[in-house]
Protein backbone atom coordinates (compact mmCIF):
# COMPACT_ATOMS: atom_id res chain seq x y z
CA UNK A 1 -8.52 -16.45 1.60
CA UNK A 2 -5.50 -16.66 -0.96
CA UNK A 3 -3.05 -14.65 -1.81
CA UNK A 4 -1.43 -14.45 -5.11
CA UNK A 5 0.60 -12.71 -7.42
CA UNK A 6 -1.10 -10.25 -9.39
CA UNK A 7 -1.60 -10.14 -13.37
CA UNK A 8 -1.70 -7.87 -16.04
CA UNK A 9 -5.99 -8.90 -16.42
CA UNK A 10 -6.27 -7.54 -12.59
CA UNK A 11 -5.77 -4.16 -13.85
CA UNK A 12 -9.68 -4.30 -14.90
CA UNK A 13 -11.26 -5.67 -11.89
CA UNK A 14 -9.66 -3.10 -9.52
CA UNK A 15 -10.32 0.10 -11.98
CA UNK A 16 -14.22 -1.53 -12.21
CA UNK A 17 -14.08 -1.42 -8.24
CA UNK A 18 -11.33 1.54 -7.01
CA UNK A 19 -14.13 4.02 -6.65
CA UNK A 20 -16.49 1.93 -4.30
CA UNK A 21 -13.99 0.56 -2.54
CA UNK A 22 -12.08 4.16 -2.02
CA UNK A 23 -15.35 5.61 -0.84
CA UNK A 24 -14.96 7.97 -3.39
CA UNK A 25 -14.52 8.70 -6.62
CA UNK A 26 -11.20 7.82 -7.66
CA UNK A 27 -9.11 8.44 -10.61
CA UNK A 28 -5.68 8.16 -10.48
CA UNK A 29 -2.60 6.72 -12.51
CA UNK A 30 -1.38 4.39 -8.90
CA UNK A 31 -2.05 1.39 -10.80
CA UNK A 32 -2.15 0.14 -14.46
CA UNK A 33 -1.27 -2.83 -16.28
CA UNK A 34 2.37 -1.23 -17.13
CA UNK A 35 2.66 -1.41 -13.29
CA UNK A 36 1.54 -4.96 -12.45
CA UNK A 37 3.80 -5.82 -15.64
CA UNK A 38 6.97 -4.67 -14.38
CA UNK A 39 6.65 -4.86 -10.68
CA UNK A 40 4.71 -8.40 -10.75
CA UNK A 41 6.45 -9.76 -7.67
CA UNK A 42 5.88 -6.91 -5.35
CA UNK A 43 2.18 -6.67 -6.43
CA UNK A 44 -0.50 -9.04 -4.84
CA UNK A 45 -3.95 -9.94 -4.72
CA UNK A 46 -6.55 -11.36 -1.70
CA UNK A 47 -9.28 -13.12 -3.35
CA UNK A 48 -12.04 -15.21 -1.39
CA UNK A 49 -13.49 -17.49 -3.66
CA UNK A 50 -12.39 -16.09 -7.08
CA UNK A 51 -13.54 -12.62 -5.93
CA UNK A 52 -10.53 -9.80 -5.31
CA UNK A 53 -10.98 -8.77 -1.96
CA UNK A 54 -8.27 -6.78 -1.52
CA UNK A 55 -4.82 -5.95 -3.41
CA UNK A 56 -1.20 -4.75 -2.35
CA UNK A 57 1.08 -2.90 -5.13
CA UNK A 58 4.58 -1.89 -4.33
CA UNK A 59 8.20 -1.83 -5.69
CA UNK A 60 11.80 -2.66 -4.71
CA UNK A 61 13.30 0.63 -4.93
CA UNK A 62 16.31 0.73 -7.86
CA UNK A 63 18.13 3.79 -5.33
CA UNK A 64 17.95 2.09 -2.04
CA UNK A 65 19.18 -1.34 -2.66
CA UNK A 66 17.71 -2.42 1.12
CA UNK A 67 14.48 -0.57 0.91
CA UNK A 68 10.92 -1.20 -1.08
CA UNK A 69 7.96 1.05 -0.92
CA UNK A 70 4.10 0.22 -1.12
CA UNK A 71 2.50 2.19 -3.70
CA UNK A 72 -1.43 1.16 -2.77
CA UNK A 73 -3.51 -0.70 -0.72
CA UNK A 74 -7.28 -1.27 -0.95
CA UNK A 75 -9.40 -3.86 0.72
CA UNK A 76 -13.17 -4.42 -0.18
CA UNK A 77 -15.40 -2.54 2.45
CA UNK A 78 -17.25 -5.67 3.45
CA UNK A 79 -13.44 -7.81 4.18
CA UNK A 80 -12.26 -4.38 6.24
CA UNK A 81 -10.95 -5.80 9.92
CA UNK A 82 -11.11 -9.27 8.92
CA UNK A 83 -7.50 -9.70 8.29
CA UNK A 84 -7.00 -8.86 4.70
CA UNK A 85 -4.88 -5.81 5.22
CA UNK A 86 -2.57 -7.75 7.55
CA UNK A 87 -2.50 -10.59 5.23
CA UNK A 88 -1.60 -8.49 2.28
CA UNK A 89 1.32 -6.47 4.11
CA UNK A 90 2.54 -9.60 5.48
CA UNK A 91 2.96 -11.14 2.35
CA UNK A 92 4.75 -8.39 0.86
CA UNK A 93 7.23 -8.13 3.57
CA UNK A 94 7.64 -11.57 2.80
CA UNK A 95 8.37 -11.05 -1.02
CA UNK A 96 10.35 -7.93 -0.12
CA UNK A 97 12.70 -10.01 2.72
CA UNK A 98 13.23 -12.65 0.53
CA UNK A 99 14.62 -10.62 -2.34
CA UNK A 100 17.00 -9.05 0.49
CA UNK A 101 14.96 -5.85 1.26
CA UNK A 102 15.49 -5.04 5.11
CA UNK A 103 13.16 -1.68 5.08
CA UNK A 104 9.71 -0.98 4.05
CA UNK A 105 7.93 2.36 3.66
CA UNK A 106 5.03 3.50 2.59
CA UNK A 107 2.56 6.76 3.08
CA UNK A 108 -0.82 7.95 4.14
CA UNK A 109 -2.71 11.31 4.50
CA UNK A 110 -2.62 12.66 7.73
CA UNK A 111 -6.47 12.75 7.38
CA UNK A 112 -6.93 8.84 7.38
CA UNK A 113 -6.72 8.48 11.19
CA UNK A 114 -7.36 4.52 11.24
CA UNK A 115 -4.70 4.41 8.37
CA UNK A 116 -2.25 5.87 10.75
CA UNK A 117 -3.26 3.72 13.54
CA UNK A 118 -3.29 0.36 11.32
CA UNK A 119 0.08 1.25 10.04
CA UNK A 120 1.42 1.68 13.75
CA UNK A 121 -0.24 -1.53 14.52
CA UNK A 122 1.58 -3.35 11.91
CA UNK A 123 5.14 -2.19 13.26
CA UNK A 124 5.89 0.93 11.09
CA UNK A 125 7.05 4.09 12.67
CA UNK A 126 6.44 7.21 11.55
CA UNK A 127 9.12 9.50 10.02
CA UNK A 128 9.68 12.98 11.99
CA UNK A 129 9.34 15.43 10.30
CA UNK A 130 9.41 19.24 10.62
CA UNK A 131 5.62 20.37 10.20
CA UNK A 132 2.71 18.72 12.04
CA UNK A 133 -0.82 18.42 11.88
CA UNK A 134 -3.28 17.59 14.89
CA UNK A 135 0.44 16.14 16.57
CA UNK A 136 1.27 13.77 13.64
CA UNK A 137 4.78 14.66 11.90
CA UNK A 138 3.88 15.59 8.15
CA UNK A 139 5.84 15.43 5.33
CA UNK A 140 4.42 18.80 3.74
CA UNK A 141 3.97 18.84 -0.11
CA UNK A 142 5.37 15.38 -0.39
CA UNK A 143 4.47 14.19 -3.91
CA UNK A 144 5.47 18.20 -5.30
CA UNK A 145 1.80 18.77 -6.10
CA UNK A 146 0.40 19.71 -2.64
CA UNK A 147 -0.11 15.98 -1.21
CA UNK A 148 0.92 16.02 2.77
CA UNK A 149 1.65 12.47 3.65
CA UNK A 150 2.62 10.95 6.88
CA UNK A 151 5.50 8.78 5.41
CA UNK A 152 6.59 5.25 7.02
CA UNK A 153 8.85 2.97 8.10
CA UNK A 154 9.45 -0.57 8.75
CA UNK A 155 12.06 -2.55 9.79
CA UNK A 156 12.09 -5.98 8.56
């Protein structure tokens, strides 16, 4: 497996794919070209043999000089628990470090129990908050249109 640097042209494969690989149907502005354009570094692909297998987007955050925040992570079904995921975070703490980021965060929906328990597996804590739900701290109505998240953090 490799992992590179995403382009503009990998916009296409993963809209072609989001939905299946979601388990869903998914529509949503998380990624576009404009985004792999101007956050290039912090956005990276896993492809096995010329096929995307799974991709990483984030940012370096322009407010929090030491801090950079995953946007969205998907991994094909069939690569799931084959190292992917691991790979992928690993190599953007790695980009992130390097351009002198010493905190990562990121988010998940206090539904997506193995999310939560990946997440703690890679080293991320998870932000208290003041509401919980089934005993996981919640940030309530975190993106201001109803979205509860269970928000991240990770020291690098």
């Amino acid at each position: 497996m490799r992992i590179r640097s995403m382009f503009d042209t990998d916009c296409e494969r993963i809209l072609n794919v989001a939905s299946d690989w979601w388990g869903s149907s998914y529509s949503s502005d998380l990624f576009s070209k404009w985004y792999i354009h101007h956050f290039g570094d912090t956005c990276l692909a896993a492809e096995e043999d010329g096929e995307m297998v799974g991709f990483i987007m984030g940012f370096l955050s322009q407010s929090q000089p030491d801090e950079a925040y995953i946007r969205i992570v998907m991994v094909h079904p069939d690569w799931r628990g084959r190292g992917v995921g691991r790979a992928l975070y690993k190599g953007f703490f790695e980009v992130a470090e390097s351009l002198g980021r010493k905190i990562v965060r990121c988010v998940t929906a206090p539904t997506k129990k193995e999310s939560i328990a990946f997440h703690t597996r890679l080293g991320f804590s998870i932000e208290q908050q003041e509401q919980e739900l089934d005993g996981v701290p919640v940030y309530m109505n975190y993106d201001g249109r109803g979205g509860n998240r269970v928000v991240f953090k990770k020291l690098l």
